[in-house]
C-alpha atoms as a PDB file:
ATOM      1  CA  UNK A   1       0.000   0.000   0.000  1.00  0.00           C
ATOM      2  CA  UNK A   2       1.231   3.075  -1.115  1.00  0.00           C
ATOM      3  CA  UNK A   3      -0.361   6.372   0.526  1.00  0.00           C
ATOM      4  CA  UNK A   4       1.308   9.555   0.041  1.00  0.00           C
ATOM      5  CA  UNK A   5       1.575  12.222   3.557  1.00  0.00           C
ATOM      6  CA  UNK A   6       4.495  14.516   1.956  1.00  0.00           C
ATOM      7  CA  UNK A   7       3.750  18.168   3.137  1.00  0.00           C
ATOM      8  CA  UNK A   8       4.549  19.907  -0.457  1.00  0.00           C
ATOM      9  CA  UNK A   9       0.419  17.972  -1.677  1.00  0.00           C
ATOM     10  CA  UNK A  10      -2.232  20.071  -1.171  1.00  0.00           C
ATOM     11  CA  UNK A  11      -5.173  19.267   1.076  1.00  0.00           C
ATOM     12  CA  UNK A  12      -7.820  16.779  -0.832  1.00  0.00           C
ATOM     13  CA  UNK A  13     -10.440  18.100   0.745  1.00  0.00           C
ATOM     14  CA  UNK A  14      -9.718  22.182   0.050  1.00  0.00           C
ATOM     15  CA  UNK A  15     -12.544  23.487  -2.136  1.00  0.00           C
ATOM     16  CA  UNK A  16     -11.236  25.826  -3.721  1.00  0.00           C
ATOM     17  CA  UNK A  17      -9.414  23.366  -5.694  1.00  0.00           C
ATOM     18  CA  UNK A  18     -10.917  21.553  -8.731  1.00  0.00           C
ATOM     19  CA  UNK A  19     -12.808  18.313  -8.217  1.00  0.00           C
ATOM     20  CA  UNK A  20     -10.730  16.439 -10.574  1.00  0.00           C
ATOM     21  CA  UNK A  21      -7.693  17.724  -8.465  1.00  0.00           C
ATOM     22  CA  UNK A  22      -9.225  16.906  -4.832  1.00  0.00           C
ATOM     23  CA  UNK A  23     -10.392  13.498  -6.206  1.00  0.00           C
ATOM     24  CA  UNK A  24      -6.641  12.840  -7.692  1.00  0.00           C
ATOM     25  CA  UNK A  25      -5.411  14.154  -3.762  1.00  0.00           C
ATOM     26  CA  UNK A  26      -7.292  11.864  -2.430  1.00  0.00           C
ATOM     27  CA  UNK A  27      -6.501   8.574  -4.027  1.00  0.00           C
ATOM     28  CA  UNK A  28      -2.864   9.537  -3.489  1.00  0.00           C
ATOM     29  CA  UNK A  29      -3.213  10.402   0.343  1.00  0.00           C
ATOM     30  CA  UNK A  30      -6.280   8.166   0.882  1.00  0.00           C
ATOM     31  CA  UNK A  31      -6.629   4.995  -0.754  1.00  0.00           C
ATOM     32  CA  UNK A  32      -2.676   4.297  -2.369  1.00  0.00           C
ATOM     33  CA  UNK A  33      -1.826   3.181  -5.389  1.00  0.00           C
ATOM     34  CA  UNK A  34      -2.600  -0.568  -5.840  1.00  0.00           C
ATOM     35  CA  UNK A  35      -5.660  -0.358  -3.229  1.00  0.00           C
ATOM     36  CA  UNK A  36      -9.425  -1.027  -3.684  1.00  0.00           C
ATOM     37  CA  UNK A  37     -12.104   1.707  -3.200  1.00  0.00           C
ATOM     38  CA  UNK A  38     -15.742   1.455  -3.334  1.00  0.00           C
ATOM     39  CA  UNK A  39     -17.975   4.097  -5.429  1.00  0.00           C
ATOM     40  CA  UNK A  40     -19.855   4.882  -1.967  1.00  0.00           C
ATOM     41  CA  UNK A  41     -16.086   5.988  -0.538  1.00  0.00           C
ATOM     42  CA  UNK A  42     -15.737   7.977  -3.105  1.00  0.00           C
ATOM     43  CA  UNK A  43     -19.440   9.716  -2.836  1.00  0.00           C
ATOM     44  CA  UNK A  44     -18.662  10.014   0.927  1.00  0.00           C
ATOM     45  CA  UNK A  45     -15.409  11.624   0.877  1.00  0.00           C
ATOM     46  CA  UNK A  46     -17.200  14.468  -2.093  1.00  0.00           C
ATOM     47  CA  UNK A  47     -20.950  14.698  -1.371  1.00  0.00           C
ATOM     48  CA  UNK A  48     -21.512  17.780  -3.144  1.00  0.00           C
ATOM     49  CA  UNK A  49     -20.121  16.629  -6.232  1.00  0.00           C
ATOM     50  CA  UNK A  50     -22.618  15.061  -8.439  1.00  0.00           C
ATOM     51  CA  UNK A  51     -20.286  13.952 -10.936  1.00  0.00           C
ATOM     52  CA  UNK A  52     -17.273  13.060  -9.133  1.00  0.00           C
ATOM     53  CA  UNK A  53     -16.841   9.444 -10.972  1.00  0.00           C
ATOM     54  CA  UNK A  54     -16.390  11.516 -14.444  1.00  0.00           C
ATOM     55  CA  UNK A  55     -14.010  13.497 -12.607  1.00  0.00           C
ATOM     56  CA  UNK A  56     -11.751  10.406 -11.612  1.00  0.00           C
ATOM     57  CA  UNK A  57     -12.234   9.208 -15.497  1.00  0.00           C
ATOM     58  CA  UNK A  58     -10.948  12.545 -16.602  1.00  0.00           C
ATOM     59  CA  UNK A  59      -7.411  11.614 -14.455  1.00  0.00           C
ATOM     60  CA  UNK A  60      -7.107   9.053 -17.780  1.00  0.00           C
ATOM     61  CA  UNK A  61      -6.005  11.875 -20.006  1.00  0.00           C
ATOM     62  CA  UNK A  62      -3.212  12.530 -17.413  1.00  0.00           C
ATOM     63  CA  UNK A  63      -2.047   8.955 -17.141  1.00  0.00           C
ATOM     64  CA  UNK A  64      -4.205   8.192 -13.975  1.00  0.00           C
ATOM     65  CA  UNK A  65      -4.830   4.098 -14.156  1.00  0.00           C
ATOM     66  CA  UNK A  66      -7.622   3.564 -12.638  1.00  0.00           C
ATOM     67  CA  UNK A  67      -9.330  -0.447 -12.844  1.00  0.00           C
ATOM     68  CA  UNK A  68     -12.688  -0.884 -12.801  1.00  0.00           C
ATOM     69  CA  UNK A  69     -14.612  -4.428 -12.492  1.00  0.00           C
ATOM     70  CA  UNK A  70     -14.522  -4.570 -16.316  1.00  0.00           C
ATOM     71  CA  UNK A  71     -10.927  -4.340 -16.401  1.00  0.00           C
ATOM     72  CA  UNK A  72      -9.928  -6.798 -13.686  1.00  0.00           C
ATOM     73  CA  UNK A  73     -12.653  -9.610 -12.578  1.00  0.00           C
ATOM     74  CA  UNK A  74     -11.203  -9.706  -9.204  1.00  0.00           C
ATOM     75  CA  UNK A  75     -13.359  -6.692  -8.570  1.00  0.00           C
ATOM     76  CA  UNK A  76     -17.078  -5.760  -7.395  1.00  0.00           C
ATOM     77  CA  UNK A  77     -19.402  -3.777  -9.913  1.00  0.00           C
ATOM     78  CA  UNK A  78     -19.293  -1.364  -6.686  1.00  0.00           C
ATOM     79  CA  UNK A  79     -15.267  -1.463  -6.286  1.00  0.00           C
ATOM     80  CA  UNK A  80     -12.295  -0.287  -8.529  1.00  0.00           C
ATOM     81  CA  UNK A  81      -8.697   0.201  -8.163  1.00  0.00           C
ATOM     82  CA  UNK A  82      -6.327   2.785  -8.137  1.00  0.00           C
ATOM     83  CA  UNK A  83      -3.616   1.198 -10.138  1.00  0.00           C
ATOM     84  CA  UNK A  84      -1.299   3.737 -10.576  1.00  0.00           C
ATOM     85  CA  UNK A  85      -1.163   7.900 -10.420  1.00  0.00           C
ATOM     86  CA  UNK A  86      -0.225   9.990 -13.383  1.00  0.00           C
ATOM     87  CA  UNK A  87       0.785  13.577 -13.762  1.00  0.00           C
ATOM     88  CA  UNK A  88       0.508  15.359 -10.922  1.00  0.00           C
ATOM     89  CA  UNK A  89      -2.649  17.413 -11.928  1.00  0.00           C
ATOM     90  CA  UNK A  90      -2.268  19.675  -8.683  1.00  0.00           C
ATOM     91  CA  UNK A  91       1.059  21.202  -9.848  1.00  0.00           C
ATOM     92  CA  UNK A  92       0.457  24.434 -12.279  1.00  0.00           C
ATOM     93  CA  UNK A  93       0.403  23.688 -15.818  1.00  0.00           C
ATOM     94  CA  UNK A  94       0.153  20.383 -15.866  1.00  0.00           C
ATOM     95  CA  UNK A  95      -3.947  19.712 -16.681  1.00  0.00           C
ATOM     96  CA  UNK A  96      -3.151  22.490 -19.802  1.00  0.00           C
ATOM     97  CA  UNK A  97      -1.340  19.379 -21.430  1.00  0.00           C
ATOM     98  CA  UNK A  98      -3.166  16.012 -21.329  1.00  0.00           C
ATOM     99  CA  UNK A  99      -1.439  13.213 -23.420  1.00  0.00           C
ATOM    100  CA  UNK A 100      -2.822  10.948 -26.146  1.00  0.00           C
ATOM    101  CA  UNK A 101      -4.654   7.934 -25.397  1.00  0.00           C
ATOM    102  CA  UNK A 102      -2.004   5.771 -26.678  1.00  0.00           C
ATOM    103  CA  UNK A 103       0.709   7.464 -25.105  1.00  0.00           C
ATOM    104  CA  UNK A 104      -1.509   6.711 -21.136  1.00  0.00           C
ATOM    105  CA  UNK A 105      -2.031   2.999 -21.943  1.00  0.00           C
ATOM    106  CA  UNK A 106       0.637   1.064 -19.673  1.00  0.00           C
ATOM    107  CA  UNK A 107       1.730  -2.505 -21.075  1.00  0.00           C
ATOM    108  CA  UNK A 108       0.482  -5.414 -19.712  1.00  0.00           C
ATOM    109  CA  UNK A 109       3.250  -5.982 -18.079  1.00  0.00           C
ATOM    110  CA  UNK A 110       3.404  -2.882 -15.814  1.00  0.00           C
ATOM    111  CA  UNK A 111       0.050  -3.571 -14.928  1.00  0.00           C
ATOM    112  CA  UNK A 112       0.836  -6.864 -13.869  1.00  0.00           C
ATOM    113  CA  UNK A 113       3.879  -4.929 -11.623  1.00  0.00           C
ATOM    114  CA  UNK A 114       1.073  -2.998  -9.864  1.00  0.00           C
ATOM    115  CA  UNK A 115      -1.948  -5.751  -9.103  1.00  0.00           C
ATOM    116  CA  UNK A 116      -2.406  -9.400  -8.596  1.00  0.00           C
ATOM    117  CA  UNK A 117      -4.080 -10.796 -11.436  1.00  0.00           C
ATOM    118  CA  UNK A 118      -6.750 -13.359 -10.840  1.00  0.00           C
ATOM    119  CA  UNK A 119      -5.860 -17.088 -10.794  1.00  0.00           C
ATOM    120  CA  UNK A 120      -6.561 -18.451 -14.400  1.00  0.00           C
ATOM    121  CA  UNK A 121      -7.394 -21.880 -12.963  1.00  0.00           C
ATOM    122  CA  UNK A 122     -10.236 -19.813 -10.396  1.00  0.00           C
ATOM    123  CA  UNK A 123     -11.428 -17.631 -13.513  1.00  0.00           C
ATOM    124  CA  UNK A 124     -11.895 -21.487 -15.778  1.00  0.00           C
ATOM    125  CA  UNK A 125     -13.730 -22.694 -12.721  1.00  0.00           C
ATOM    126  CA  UNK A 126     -16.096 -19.520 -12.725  1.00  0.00           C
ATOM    127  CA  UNK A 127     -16.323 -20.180 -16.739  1.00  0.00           C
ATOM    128  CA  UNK A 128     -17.501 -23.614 -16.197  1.00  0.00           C
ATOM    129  CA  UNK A 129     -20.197 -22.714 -13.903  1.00  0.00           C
ATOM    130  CA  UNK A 130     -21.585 -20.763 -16.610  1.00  0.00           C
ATOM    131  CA  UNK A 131     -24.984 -21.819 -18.539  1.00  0.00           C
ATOM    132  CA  UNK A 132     -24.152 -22.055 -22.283  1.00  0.00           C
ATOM    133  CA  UNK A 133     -26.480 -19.161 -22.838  1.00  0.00           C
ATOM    134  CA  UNK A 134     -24.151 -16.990 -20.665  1.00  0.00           C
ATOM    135  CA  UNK A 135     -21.046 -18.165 -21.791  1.00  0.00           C
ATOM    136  CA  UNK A 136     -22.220 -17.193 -25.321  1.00  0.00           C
ATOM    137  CA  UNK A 137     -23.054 -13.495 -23.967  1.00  0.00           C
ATOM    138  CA  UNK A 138     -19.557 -13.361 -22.320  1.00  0.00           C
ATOM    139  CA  UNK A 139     -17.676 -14.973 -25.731  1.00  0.00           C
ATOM    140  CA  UNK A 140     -19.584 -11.623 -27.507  1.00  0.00           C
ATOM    141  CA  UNK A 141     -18.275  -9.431 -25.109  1.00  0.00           C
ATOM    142  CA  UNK A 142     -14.639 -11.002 -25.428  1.00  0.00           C
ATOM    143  CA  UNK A 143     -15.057 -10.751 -29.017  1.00  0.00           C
ATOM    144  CA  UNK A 144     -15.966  -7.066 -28.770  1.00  0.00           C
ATOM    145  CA  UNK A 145     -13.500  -6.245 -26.333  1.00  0.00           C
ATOM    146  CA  UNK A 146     -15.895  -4.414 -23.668  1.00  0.00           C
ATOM    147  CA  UNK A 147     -19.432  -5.744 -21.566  1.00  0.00           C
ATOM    148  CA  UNK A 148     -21.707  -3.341 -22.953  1.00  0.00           C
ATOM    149  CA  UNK A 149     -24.132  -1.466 -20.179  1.00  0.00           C
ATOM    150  CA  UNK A 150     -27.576  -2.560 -19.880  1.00  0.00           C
ATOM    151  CA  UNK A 151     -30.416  -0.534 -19.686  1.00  0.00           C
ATOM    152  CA  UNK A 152     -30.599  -1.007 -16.142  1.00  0.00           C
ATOM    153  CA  UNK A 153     -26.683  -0.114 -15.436  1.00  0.00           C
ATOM    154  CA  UNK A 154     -27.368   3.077 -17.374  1.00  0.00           C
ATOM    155  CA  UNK A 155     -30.217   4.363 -15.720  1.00  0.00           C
ATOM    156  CA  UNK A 156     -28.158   3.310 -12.096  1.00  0.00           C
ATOM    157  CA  UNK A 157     -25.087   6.032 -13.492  1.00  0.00           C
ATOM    158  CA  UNK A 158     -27.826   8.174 -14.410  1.00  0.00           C
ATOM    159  CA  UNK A 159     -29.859   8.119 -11.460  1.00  0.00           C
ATOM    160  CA  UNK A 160     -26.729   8.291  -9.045  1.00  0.00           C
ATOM    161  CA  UNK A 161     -25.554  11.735 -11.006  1.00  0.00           C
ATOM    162  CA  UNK A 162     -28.228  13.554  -9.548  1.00  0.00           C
ATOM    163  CA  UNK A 163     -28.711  15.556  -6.651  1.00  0.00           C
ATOM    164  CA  UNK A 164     -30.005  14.382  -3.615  1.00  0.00           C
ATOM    165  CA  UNK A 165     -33.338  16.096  -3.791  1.00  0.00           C
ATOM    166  CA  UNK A 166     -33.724  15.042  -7.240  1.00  0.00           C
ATOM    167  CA  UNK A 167     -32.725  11.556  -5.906  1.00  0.00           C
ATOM    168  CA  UNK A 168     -35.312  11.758  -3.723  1.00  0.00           C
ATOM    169  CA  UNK A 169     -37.996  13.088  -5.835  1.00  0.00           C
ATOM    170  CA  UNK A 170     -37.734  10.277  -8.675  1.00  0.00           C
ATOM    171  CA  UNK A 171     -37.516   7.596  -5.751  1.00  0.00           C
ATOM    172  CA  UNK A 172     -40.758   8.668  -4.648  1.00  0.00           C
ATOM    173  CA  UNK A 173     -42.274   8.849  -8.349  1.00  0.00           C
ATOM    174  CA  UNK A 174     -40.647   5.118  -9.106  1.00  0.00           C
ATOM    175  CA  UNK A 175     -42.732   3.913  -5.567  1.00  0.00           C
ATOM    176  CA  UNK A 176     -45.627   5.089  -7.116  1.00  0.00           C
ATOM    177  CA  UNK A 177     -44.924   3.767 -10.425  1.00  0.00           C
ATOM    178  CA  UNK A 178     -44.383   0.172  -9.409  1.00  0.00           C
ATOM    179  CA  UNK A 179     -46.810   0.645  -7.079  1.00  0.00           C
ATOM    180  CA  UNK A 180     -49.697   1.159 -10.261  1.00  0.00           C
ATOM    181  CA  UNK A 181     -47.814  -1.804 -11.976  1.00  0.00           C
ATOM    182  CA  UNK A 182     -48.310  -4.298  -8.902  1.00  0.00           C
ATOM    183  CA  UNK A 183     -52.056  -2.786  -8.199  1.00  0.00           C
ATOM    184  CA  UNK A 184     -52.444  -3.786 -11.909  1.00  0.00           C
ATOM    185  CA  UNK A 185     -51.083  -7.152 -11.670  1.00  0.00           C
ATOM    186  CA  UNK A 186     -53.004  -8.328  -8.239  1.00  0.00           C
ATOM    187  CA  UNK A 187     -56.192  -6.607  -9.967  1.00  0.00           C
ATOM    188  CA  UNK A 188     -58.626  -4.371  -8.339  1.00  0.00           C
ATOM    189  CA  UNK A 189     -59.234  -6.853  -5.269  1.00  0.00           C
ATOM    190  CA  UNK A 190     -55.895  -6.633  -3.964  1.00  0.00           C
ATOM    191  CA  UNK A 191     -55.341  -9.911  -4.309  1.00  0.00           C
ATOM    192  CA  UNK A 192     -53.392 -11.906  -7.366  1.00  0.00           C
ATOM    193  CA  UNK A 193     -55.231 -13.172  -9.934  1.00  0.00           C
ATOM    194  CA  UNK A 194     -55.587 -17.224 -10.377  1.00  0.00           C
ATOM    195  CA  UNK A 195     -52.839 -18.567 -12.776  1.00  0.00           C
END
């Protein structure tokens, strides 16, 4: 675990800083390079920042490695890993001049330097265990290099970008929504209908 104290970084949690440079501050002094975080961590450490996930993304441009479940299967859908810092966005001048895409991707083989891969022989087992219907859906999304987002993932991202009164609002419209849908189903008695 790598976490970073030296005097000369600025505070993470100074406001009057950007939110892409707090967030980058705080993996460095919080989490360490090569350590798991979860997404709520990350909400509780900037509450007032709706989009504070596309704020860690944007550390990319700056060489910022950051490893999500769809990059290593050891992790949670709620977990990623800060793999390895980049330019030191807090420093003057240095978010003027992000890099290329291909000049930020690290071999394979510094990425192997910085995290445990999973086990192959634990990743066959968990292939195995798979229907053939899902190991057909996971062979597509091998073939096409990335696990698309469903419908439901992508209304989650949305949903979690708001604020918290909006949050609230649309929680309290979805109640009532399934709420109609269930009514519906059980029919006017209140009870469900014979199969």
């Amino acid at each position: 675990m790598t976490l970073v104290s030296e005097p000369q970084l600025p505070d993470w949690t100074n406001e009057k800083m950007g939110s892409m440079v707090r967030a980058a501050l705080w993996l460095v002094t919080q989490v360490g390079e090569g350590n798991v975080y979860t997404k709520d961590q990350l909400r509780t450490a900037f509450p007032d920042i709706a989009q504070i996930d596309r704020r860690l993304r944007d550390l990319r441009a700056y060489g910022w490695v950051l490893d999500t479940n769809r990059d290593d299967a050891a992790l949670a859908p709620h977990e990623a890993r800060f793999v390895r810092a980049g330019e030191p966005v807090w420093e003057p001048g240095i978010r003027r001049t992000p890099r290329r895409p291909e000049e930020l991707r690290p071999t394979f083989a510094e990425r192997l330097q910085v995290r445990n891969p999973p086990d192959p022989e634990a990743v066959w087992e968990k292939l195995k265990d798979l229907s053939s219907t899902e190991r057909s859906l996971l062979m597509a999304w091998i073939a096409m290099g990335h696990r698309p987002s469903s419908p439901v993932e992508l209304a989650w991202r949305a949903f979690r970008s708001l604020s918290e009164g909006q949050r609230r609002d649309l929680t309290i419209r979805l109640g009532e929504l399934i709420s109609s849908e269930l009514s519906d189903q059980l029919g006017e008695g209140g009870t469900s209908p014979n199969p």
